[in-house]
N, C-alpha and C. Protein backbone atom coordinates (compact mmCIF):
# COMPACT_ATOMS: atom_id res chain seq x y z
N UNK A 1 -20.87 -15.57 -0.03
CA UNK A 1 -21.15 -14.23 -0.50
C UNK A 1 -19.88 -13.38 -0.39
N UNK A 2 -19.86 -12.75 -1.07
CA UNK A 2 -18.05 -11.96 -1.10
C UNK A 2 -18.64 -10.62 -0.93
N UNK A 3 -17.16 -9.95 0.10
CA UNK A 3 -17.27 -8.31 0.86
C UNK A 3 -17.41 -7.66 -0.13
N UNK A 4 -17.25 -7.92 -1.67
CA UNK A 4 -16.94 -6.75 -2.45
C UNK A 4 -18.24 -6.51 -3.27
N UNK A 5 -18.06 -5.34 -3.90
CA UNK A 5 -19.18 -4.22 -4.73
C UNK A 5 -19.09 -5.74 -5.77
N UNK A 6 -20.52 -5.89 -6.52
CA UNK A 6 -20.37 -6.41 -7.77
C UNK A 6 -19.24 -5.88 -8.97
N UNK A 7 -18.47 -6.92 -9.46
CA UNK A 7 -17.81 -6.24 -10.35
C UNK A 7 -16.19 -5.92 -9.42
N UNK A 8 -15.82 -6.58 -8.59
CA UNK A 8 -14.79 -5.57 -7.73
C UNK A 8 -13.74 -7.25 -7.53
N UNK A 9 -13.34 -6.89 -7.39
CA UNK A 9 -11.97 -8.28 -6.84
C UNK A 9 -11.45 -8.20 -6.28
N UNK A 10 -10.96 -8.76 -5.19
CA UNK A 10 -9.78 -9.07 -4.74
C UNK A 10 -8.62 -9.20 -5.15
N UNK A 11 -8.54 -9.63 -6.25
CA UNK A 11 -7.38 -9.86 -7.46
C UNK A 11 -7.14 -8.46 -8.23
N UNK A 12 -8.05 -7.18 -7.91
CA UNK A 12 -8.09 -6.25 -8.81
C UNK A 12 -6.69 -5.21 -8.76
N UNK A 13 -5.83 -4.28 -9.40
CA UNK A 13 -4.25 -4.08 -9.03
C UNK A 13 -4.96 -2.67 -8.52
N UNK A 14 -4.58 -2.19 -7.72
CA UNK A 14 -4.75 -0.83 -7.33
C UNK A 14 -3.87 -0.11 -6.78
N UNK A 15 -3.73 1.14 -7.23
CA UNK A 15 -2.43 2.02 -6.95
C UNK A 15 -2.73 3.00 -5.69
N UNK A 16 -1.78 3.05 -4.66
CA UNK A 16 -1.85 3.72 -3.36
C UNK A 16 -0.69 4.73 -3.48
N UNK A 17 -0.80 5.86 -3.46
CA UNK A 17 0.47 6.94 -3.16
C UNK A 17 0.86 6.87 -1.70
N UNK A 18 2.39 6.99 -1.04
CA UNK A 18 2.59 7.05 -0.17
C UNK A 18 3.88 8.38 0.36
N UNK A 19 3.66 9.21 0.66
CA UNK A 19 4.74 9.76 1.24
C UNK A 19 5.48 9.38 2.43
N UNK A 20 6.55 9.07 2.10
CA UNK A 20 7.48 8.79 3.16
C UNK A 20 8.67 9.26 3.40
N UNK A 21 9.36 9.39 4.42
CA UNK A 21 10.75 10.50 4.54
C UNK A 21 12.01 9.25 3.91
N UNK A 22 12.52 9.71 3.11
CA UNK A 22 13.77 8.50 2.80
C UNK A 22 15.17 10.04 2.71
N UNK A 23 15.83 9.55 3.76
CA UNK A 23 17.75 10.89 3.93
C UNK A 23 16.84 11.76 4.07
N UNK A 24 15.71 11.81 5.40
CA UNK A 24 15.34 13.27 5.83
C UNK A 24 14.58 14.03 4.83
N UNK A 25 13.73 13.61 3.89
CA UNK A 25 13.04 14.38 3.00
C UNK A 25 11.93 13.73 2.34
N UNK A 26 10.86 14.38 2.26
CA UNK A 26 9.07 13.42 1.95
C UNK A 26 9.79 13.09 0.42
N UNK A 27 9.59 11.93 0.42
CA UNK A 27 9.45 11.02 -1.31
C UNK A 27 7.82 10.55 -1.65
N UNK A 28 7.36 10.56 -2.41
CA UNK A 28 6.26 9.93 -3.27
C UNK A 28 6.19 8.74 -3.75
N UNK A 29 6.02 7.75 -3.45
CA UNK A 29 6.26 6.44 -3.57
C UNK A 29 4.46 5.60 -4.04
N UNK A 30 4.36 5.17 -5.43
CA UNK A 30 3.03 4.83 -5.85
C UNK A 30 3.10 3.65 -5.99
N UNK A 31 2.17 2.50 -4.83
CA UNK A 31 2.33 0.83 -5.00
C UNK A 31 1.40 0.68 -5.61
N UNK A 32 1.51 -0.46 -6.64
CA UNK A 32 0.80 -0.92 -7.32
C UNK A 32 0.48 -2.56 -6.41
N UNK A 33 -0.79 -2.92 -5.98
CA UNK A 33 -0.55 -4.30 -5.58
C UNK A 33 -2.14 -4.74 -5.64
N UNK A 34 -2.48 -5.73 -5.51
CA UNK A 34 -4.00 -6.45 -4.79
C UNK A 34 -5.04 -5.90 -4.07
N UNK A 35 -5.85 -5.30 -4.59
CA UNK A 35 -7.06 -4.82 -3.46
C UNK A 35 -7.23 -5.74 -2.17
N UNK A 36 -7.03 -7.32 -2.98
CA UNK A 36 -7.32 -8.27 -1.11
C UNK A 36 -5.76 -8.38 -0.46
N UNK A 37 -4.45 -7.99 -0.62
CA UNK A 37 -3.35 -7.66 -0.20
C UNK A 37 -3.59 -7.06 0.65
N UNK A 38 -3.67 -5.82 -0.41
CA UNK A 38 -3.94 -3.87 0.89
C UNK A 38 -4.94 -4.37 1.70
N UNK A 39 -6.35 -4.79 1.34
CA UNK A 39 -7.30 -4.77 2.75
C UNK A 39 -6.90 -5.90 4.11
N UNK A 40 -6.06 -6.81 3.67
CA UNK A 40 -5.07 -7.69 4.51
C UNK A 40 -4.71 -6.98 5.17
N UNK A 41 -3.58 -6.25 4.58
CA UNK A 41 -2.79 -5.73 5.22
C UNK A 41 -2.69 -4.17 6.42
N UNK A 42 -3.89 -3.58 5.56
CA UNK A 42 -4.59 -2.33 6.19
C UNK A 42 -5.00 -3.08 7.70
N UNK A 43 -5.64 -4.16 7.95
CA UNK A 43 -6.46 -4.62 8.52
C UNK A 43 -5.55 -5.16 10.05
N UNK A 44 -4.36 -5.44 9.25
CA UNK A 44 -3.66 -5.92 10.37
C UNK A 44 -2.79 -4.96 11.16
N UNK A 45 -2.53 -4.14 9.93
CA UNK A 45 -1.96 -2.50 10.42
C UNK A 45 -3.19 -1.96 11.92
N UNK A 46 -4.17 -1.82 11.26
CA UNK A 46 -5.13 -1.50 12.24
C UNK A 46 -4.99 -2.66 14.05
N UNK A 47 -4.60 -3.93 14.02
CA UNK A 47 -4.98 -4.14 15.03
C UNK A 47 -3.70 -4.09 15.61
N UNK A 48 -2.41 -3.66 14.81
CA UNK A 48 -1.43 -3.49 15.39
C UNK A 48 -0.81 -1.83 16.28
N UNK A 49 -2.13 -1.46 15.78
CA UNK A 49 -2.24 0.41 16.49
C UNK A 49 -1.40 0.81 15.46
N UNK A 50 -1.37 0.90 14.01
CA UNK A 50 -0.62 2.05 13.23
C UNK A 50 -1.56 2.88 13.06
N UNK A 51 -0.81 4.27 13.15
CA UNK A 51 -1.57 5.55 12.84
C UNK A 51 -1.16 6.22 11.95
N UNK A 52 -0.36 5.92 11.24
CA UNK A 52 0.47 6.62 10.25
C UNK A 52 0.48 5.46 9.47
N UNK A 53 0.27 6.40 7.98
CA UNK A 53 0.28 5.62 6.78
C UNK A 53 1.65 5.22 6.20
N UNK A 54 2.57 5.53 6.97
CA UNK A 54 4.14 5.11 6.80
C UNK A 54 4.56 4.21 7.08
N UNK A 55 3.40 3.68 8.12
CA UNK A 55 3.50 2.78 8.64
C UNK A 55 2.74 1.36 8.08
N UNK A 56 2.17 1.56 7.39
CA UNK A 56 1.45 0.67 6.77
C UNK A 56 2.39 0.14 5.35
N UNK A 57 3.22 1.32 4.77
CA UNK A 57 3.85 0.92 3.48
C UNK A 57 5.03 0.54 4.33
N UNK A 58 5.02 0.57 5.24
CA UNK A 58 7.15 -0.22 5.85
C UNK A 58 5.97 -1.95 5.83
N UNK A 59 5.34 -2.20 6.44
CA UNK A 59 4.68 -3.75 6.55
C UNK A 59 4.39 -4.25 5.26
N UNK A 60 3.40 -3.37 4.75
CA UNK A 60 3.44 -3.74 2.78
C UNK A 60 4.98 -3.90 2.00
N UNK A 61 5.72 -3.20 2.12
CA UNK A 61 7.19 -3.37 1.86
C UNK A 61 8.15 -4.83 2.60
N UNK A 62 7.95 -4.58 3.64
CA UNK A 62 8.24 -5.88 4.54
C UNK A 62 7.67 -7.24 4.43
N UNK A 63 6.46 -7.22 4.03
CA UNK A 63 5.95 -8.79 3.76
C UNK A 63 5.79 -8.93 1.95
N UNK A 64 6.54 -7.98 1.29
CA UNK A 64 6.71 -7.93 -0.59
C UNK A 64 5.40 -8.05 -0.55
N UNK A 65 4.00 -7.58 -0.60
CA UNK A 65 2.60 -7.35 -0.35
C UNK A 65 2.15 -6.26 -1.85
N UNK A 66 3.44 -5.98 -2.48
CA UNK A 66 3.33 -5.49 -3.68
C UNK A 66 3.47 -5.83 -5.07
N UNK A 67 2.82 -5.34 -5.68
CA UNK A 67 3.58 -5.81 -7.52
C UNK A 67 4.45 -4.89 -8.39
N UNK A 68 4.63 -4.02 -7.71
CA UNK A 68 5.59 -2.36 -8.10
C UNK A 68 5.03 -1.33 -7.05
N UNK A 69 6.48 -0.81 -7.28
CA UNK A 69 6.80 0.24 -6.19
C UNK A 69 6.92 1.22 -7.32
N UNK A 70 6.46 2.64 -7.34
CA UNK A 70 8.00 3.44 -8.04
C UNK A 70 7.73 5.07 -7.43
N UNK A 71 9.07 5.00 -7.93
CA UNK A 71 9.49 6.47 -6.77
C UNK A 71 8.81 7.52 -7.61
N UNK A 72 7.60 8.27 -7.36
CA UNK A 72 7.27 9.62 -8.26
C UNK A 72 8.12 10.37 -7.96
N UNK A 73 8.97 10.80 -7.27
CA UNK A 73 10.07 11.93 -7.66
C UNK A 73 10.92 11.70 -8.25
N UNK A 74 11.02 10.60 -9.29
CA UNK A 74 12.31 10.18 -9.86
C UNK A 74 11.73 10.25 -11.40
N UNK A 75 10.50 10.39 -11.53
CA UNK A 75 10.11 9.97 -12.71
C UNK A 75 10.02 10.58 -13.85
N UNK A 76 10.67 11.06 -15.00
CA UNK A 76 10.76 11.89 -15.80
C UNK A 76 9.49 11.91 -17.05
């Protein structure tokens, strides 16, 4: 039996906004990756005591856990 809503995947791409400080100043950073990635990865964030969601996109970034990154303050 699978965790997800009928209709829902694991395989499905879903976009997460992240603010993070990059040279001392909040950037907007929107990942595009795996619903069963992120809940991986959320999951392990959690038993590793992150409390900050900055902290979750340095581990998503760190294990390439994404399919695009892109900087919203850059984006014209």
């Amino acid at each position: 039996m699978s965790d997800y809503a009928p209709g829902v995947s694991p395989d499905d791409i879903i976009k997460i906004t992240f603010v993070v400080m990059q040279n001392g100043k909040p950037v907007s950073k929107e990942v595009s990756m795996k619903r069963g990635k992120f809940i991986d990865c959320n999951a392990r964030g959690q038993t590793k005591g992150f409390t900050k969601a900055a902290q979750l996109y340095e581990l998503i970034v760190a294990e390439k856990a994404y399919e695009k990154i892109t900087d919203l303050d850059n984006v014209n």
